[in-house]
PDB file of N, CA and C in Angstrom:
ATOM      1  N   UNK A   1      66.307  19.413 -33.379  1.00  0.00           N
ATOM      2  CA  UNK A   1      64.876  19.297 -33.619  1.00  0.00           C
ATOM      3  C   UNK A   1      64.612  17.977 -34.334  1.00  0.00           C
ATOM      4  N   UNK A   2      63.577  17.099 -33.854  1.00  0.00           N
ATOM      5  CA  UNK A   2      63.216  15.927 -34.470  1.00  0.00           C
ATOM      6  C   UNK A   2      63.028  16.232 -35.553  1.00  0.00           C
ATOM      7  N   UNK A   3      63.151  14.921 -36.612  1.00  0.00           N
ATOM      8  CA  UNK A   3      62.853  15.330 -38.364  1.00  0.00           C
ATOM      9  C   UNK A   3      60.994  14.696 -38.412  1.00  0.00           C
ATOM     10  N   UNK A   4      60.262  15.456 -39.087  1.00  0.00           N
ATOM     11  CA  UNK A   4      59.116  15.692 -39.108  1.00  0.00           C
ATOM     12  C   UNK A   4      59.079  14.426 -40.139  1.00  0.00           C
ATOM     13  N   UNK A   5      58.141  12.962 -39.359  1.00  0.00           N
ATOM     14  CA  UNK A   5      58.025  12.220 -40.660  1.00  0.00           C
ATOM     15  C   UNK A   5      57.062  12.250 -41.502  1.00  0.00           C
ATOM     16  N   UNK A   6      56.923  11.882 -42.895  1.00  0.00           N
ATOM     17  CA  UNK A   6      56.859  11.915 -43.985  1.00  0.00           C
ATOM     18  C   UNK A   6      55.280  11.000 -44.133  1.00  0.00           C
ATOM     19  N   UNK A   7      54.291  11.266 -44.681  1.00  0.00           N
ATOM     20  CA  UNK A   7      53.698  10.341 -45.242  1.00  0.00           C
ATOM     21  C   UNK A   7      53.758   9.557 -46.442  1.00  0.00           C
ATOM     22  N   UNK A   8      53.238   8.467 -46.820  1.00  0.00           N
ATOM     23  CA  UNK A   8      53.676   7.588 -47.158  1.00  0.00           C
ATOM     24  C   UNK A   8      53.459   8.471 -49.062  1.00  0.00           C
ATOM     25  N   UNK A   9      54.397   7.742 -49.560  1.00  0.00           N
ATOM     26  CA  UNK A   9      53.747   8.768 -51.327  1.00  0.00           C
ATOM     27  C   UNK A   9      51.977   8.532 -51.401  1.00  0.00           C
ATOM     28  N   UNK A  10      51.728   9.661 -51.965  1.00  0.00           N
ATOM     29  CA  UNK A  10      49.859   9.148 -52.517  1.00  0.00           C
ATOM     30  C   UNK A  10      50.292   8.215 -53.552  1.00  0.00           C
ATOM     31  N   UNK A  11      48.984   8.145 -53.768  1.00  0.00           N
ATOM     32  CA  UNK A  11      49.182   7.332 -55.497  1.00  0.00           C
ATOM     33  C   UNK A  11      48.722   8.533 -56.293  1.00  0.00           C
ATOM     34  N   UNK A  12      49.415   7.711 -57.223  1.00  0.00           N
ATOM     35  CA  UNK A  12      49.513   8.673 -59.157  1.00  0.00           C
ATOM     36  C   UNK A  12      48.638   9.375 -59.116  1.00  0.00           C
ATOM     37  N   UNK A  13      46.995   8.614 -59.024  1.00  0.00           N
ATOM     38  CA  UNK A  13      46.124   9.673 -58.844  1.00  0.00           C
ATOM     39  C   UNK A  13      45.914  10.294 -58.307  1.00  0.00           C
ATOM     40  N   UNK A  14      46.239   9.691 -57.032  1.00  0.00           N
ATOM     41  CA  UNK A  14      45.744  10.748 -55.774  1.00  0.00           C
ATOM     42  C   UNK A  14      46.358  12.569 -56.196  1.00  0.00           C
ATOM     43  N   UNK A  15      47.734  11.957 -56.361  1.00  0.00           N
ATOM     44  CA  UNK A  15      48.676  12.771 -56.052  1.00  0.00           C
ATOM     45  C   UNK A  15      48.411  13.975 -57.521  1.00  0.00           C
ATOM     46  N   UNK A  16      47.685  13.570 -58.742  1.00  0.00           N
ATOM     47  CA  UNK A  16      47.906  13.917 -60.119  1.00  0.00           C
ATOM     48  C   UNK A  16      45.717  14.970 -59.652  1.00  0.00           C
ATOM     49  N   UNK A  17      45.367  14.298 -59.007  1.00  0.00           N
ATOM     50  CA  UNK A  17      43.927  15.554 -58.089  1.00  0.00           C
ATOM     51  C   UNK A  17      44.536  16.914 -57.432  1.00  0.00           C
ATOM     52  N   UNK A  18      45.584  16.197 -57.475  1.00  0.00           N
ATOM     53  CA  UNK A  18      46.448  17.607 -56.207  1.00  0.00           C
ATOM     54  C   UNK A  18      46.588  18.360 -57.138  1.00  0.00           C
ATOM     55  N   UNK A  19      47.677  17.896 -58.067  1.00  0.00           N
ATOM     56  CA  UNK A  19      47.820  18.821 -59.356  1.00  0.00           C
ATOM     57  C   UNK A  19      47.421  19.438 -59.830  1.00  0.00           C
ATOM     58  N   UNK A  20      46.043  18.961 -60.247  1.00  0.00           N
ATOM     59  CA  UNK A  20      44.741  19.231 -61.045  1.00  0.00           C
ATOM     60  C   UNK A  20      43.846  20.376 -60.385  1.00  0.00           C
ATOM     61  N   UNK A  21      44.196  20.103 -59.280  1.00  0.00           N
ATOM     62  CA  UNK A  21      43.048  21.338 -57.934  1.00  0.00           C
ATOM     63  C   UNK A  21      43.990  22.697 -57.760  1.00  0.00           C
ATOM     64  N   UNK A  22      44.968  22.325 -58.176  1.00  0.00           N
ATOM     65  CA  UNK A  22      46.291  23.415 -57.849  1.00  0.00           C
ATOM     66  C   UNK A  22      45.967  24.443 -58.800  1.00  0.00           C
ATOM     67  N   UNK A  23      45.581  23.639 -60.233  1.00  0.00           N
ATOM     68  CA  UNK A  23      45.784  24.982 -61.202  1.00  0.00           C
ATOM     69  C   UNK A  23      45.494  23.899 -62.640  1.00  0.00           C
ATOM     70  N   UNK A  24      46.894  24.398 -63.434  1.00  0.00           N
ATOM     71  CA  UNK A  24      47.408  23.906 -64.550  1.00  0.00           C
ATOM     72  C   UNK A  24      47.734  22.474 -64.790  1.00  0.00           C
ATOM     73  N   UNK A  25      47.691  21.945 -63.445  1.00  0.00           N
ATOM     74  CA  UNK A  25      47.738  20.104 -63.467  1.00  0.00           C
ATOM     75  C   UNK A  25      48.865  19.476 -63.304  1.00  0.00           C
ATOM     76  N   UNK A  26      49.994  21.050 -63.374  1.00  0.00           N
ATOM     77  CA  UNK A  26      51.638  20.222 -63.394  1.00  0.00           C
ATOM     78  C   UNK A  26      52.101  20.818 -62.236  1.00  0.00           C
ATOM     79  N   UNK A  27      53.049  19.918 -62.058  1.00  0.00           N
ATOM     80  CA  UNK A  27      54.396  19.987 -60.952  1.00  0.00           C
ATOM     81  C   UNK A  27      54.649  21.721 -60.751  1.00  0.00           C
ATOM     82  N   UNK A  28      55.083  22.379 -62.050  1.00  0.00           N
ATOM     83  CA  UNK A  28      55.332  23.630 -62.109  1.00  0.00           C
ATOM     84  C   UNK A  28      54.707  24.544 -61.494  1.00  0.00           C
ATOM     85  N   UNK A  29      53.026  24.501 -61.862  1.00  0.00           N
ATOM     86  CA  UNK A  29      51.725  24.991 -61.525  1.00  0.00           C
ATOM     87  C   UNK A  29      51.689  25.383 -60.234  1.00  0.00           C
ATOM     88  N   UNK A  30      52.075  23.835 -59.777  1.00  0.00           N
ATOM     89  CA  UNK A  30      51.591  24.112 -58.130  1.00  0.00           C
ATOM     90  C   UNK A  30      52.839  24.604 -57.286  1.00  0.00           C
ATOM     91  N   UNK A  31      54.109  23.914 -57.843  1.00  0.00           N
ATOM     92  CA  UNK A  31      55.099  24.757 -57.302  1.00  0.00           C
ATOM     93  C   UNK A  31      55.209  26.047 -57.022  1.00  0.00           C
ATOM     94  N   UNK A  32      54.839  26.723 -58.367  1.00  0.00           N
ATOM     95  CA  UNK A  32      54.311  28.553 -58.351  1.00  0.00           C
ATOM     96  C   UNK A  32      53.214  28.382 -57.143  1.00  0.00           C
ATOM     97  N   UNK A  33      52.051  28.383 -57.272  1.00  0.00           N
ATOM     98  CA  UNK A  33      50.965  28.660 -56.245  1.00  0.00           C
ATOM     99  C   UNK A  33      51.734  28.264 -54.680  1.00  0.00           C
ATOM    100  N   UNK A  34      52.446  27.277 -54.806  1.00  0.00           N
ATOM    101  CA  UNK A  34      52.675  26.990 -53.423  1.00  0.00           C
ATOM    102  C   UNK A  34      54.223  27.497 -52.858  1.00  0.00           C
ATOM    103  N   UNK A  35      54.828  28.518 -53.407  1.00  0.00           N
ATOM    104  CA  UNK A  35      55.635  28.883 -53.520  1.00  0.00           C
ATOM    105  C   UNK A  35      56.975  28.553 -53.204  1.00  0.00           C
ATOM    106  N   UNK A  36      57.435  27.416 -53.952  1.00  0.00           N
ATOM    107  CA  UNK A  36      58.512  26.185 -53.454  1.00  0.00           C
ATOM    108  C   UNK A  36      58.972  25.723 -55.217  1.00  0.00           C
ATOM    109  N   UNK A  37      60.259  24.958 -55.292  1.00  0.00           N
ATOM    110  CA  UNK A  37      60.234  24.620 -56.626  1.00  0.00           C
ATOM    111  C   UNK A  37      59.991  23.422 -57.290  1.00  0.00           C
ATOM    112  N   UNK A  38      59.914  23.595 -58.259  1.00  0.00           N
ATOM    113  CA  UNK A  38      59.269  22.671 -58.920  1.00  0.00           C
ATOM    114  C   UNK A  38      59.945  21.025 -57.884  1.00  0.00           C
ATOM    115  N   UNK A  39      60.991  21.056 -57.893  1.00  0.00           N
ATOM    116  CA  UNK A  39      62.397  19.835 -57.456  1.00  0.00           C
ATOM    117  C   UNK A  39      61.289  19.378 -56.080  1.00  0.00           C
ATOM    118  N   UNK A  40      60.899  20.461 -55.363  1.00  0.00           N
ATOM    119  CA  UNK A  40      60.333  20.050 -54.078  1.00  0.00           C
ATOM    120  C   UNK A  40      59.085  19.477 -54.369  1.00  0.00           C
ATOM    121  N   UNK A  41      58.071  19.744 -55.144  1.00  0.00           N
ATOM    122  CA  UNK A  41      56.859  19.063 -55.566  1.00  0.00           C
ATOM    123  C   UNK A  41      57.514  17.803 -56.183  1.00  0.00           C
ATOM    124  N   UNK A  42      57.938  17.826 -57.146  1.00  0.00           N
ATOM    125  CA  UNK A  42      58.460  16.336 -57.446  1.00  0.00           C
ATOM    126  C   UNK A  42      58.677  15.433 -56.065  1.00  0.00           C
ATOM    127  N   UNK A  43      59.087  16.144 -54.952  1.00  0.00           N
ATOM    128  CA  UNK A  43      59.982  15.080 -54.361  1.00  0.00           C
ATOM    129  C   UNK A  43      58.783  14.690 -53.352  1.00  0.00           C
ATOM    130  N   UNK A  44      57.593  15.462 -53.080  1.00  0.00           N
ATOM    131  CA  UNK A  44      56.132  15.219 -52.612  1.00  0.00           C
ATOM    132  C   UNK A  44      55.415  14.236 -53.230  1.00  0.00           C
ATOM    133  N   UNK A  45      55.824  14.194 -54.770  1.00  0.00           N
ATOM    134  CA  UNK A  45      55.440  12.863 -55.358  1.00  0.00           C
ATOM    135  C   UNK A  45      55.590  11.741 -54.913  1.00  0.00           C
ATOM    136  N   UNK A  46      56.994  11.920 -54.729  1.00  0.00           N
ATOM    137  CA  UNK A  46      57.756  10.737 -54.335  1.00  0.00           C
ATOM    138  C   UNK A  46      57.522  10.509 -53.256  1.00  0.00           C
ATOM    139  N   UNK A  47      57.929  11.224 -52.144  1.00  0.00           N
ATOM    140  CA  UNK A  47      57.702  11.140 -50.376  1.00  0.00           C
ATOM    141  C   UNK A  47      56.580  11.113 -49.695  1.00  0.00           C
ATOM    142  N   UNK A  48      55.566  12.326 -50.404  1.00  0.00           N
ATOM    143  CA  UNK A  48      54.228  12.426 -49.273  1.00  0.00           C
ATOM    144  C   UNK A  48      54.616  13.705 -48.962  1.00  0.00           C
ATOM    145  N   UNK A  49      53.539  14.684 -48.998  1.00  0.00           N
ATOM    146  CA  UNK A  49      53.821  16.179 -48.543  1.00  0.00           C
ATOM    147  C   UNK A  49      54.247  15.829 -47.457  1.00  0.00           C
ATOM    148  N   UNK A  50      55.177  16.915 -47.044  1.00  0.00           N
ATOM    149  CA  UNK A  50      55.649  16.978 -45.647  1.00  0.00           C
ATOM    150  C   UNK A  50      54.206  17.299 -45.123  1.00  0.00           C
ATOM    151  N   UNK A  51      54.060  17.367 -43.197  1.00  0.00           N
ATOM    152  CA  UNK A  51      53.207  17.733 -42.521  1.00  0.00           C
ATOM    153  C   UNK A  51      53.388  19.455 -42.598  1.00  0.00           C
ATOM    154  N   UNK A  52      54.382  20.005 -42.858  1.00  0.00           N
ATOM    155  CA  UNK A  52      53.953  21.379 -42.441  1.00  0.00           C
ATOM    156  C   UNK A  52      53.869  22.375 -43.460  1.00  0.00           C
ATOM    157  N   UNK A  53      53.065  21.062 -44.936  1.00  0.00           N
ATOM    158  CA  UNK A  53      53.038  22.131 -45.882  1.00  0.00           C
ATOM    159  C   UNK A  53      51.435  21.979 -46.263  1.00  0.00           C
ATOM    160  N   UNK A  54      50.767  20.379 -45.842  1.00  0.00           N
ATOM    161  CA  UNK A  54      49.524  19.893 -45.771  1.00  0.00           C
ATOM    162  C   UNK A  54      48.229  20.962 -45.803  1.00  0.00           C
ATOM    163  N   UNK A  55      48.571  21.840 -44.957  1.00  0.00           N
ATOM    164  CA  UNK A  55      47.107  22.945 -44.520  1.00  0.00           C
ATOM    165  C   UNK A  55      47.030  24.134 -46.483  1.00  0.00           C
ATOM    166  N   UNK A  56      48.446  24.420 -46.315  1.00  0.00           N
ATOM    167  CA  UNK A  56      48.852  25.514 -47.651  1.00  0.00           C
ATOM    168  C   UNK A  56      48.219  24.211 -49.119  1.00  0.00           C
ATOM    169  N   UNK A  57      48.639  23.326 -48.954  1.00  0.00           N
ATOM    170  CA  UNK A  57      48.038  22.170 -50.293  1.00  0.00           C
ATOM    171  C   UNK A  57      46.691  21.972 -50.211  1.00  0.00           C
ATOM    172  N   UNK A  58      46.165  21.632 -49.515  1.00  0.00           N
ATOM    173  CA  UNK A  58      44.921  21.269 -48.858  1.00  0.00           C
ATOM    174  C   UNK A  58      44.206  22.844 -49.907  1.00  0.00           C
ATOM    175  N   UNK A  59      44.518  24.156 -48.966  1.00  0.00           N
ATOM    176  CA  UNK A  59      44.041  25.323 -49.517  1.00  0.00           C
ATOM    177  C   UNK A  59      43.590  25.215 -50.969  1.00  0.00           C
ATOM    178  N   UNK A  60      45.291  25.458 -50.957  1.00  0.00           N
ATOM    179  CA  UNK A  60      45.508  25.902 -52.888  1.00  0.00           C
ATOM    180  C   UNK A  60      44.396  24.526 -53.737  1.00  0.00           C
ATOM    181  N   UNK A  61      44.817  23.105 -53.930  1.00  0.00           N
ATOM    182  CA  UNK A  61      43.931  22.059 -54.802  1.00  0.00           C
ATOM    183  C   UNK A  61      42.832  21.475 -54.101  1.00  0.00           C
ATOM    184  N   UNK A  62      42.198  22.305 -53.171  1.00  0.00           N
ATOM    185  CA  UNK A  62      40.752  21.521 -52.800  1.00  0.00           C
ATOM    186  C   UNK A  62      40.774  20.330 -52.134  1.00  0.00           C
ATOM    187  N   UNK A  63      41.562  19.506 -52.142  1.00  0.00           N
ATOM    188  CA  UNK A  63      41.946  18.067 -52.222  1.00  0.00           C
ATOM    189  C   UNK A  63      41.984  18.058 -50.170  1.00  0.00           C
ATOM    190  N   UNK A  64      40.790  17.491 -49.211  1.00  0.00           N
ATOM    191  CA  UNK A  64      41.052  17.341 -47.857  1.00  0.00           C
ATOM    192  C   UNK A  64      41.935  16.877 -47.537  1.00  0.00           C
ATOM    193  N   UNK A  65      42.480  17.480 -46.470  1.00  0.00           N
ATOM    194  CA  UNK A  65      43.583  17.234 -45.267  1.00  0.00           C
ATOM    195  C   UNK A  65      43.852  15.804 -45.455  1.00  0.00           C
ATOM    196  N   UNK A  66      42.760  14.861 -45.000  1.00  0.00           N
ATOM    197  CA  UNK A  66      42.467  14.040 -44.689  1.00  0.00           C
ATOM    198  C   UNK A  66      42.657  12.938 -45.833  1.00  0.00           C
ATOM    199  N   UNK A  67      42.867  13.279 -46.691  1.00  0.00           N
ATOM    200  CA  UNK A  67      43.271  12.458 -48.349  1.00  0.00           C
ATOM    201  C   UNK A  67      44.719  13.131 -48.633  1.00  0.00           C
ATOM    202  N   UNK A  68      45.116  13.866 -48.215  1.00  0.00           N
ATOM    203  CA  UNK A  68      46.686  14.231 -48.214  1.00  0.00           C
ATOM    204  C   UNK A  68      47.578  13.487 -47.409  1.00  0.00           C
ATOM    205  N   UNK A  69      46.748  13.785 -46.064  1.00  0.00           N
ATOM    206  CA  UNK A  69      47.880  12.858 -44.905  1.00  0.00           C
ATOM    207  C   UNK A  69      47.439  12.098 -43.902  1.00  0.00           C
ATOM    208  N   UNK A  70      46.646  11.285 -44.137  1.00  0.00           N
ATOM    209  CA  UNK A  70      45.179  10.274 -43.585  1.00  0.00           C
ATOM    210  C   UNK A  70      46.189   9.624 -42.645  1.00  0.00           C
ATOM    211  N   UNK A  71      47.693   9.743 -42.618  1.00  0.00           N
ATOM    212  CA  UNK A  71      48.157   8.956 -40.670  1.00  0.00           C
ATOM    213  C   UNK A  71      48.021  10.526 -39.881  1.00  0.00           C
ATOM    214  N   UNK A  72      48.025  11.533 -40.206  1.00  0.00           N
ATOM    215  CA  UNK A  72      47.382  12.575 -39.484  1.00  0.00           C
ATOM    216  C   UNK A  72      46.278  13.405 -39.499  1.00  0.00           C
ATOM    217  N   UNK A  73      45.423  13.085 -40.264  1.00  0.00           N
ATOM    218  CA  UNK A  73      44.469  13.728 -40.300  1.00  0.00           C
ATOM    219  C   UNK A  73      42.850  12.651 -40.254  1.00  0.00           C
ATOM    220  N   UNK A  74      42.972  11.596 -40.052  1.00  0.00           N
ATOM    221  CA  UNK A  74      42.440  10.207 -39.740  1.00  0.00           C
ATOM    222  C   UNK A  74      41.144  10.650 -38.753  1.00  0.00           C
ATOM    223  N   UNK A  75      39.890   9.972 -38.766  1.00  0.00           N
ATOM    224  CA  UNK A  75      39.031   9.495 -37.976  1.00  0.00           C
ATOM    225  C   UNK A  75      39.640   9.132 -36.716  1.00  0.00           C
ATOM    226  N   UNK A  76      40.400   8.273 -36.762  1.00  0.00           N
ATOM    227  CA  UNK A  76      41.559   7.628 -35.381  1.00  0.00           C
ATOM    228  C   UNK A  76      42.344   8.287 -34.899  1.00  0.00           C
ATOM    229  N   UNK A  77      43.235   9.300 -35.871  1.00  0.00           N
ATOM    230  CA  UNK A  77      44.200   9.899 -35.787  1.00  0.00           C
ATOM    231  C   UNK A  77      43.570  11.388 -34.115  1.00  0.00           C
ATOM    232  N   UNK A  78      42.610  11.624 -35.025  1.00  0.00           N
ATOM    233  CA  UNK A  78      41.642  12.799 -34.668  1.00  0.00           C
ATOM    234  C   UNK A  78      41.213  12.530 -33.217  1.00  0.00           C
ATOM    235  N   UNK A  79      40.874  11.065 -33.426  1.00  0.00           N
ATOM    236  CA  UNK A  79      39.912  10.876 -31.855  1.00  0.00           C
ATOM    237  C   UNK A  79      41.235  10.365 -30.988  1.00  0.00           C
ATOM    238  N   UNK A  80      42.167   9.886 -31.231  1.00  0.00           N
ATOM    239  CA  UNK A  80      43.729   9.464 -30.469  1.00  0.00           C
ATOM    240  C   UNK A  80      43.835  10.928 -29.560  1.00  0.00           C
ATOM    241  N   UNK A  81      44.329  12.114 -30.310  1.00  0.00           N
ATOM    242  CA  UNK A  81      44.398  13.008 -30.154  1.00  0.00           C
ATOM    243  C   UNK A  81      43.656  13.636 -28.970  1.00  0.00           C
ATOM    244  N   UNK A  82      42.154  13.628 -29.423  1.00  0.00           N
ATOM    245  CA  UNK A  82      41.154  14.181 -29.211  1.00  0.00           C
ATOM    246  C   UNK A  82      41.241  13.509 -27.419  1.00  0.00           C
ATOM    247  N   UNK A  83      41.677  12.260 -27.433  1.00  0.00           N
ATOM    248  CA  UNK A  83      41.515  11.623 -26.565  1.00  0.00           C
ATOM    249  C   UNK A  83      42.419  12.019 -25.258  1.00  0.00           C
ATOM    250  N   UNK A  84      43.660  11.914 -26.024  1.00  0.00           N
ATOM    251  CA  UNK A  84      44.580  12.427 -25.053  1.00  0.00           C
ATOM    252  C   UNK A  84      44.442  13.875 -24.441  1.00  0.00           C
ATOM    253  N   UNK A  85      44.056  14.601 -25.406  1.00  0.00           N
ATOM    254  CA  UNK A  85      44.110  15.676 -25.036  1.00  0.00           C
ATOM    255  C   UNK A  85      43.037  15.986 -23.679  1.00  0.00           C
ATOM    256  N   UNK A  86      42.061  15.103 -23.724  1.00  0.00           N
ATOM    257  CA  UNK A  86      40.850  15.622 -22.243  1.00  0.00           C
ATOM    258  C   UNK A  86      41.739  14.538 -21.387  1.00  0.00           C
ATOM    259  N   UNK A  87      42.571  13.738 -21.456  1.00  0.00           N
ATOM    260  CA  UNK A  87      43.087  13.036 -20.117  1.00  0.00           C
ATOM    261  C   UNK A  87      43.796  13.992 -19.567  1.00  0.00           C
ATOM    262  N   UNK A  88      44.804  14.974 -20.041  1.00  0.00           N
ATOM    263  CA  UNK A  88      45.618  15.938 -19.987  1.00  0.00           C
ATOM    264  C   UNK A  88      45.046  17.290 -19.278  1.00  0.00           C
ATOM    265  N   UNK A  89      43.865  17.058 -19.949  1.00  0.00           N
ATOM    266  CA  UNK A  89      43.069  18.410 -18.640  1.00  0.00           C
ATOM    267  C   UNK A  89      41.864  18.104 -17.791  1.00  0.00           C
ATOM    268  N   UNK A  90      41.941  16.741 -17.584  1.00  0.00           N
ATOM    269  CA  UNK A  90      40.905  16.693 -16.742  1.00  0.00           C
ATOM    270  C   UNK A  90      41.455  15.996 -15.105  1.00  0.00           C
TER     271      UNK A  90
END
């Protein structure tokens, strides 16, 4: 199975809204709510949520899709998509 790539890290803030929307504001917080450990939120700091945890984050801290993982969830991204997809059935 291909490895699912990564978006790019948010920034401090971006990433410290996530926190903040999660709960308690820390790593821990959201680890609990998002049920993963703390080690794996840290490493979201660092990396960029994976894509197939985006929809569950999004939920839990308020924080849009679209400010989580803006190379997939994009204006462009959306209409690329959007695009291909009616060549495909028409």
């Amino acid at each position: 199975m291909p490895r699912i790539r990564r978006s790019p890290p948010p920034s401090g803030v971006r990433f410290n809204v996530i926190l903040s929307g999660a709960g308690n504001g820390t790593e821990q917080g959201l680890a609990g709510r998002a049920e993963v450990s703390q080690g794996a939120v840290n490493g979201w700091r660092r990396n960029g949520v994976p894509f197939d945890r985006v929809l569950q984050i999004a939920a839990i801290s308020g924080v849009p899709v679209w400010e989580i993982r803006p190379d997939i969830y994009s204006h462009e991204a959306l209409a690329t998509a959007f695009s291909a997809h009616l060549k495909q059935h028409n």
